[in-house]
C-alpha atoms as a PDB file:
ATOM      1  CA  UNK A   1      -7.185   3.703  -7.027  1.00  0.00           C
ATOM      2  CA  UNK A   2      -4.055   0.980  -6.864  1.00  0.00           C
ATOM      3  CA  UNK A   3      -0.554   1.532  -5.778  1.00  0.00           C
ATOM      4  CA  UNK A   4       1.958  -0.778  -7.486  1.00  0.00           C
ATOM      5  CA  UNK A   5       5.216  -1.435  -5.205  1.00  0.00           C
ATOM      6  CA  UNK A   6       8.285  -0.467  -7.838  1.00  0.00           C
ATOM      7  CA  UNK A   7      10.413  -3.257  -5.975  1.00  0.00           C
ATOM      8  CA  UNK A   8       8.150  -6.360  -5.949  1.00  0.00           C
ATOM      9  CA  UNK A   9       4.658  -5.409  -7.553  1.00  0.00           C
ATOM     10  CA  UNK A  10       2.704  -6.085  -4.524  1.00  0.00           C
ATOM     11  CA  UNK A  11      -0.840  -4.269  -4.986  1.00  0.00           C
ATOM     12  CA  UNK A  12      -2.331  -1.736  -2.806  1.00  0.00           C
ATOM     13  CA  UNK A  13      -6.200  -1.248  -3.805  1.00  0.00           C
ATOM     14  CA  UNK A  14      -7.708   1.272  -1.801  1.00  0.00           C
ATOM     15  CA  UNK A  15     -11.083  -1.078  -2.155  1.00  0.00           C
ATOM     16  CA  UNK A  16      -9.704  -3.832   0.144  1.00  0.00           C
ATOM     17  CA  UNK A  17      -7.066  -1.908   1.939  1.00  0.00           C
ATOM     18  CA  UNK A  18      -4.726  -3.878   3.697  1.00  0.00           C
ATOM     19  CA  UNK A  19      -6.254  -5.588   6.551  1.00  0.00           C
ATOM     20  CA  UNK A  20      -3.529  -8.119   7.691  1.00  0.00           C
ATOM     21  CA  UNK A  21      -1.021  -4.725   8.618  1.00  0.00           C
ATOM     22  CA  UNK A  22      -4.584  -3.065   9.821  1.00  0.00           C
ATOM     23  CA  UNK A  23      -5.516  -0.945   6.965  1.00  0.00           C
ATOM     24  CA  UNK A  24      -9.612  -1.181   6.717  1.00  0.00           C
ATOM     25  CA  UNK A  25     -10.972  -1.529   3.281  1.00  0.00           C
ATOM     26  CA  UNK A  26     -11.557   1.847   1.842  1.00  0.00           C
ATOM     27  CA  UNK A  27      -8.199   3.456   3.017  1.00  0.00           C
ATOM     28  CA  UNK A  28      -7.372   6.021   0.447  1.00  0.00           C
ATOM     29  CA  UNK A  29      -3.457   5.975   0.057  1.00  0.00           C
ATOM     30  CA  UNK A  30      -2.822   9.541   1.727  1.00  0.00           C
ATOM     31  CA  UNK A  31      -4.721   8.086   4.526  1.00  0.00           C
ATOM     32  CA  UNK A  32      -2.070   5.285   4.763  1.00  0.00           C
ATOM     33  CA  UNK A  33       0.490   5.693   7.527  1.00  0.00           C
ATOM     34  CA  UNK A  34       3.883   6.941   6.755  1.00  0.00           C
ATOM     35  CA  UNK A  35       5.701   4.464   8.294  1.00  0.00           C
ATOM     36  CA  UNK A  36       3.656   2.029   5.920  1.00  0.00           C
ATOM     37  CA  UNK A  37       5.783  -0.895   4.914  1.00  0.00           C
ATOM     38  CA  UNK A  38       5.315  -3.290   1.517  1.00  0.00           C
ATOM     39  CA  UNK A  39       4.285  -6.680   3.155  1.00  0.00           C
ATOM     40  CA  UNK A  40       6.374  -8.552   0.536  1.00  0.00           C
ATOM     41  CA  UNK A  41       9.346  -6.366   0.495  1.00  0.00           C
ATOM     42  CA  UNK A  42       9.344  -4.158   3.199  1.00  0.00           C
ATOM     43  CA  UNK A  43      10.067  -0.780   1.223  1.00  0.00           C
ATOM     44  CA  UNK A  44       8.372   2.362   2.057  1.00  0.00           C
ATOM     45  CA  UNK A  45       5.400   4.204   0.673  1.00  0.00           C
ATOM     46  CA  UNK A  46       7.788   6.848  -1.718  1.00  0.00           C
ATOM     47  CA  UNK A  47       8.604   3.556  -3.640  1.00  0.00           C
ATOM     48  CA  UNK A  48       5.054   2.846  -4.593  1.00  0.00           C
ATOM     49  CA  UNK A  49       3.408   4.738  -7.813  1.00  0.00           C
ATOM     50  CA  UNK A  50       0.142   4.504  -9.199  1.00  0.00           C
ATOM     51  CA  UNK A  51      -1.258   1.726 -11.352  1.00  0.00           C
END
């Protein structure tokens, strides 16, 4: 699955995770901390929907 930020369309693909902000490849999103934070825009995870 991919997560689209609403604010800046930054991608979050559960494949490759997020490693630069130490999410491992493979992360499904509930599995993403809460206090997750777009690396473009710096919104939270209750702006991002799926894609």
């Amino acid at each position: 699955m991919k997560y689209v930020c609403e604010v800046c369309n930054w991608v979050y693909d559960e494949a490759l995770g997020c490693p630069e902000e130490g999410i491992a490849p493979g992360t499904k999103w509930e599995d993403v901390p809460e206090d997750f934070l777009c690396p473009l825009c710096a919104v939270g995870k209750e702006m991002f929907s799926e894609a």
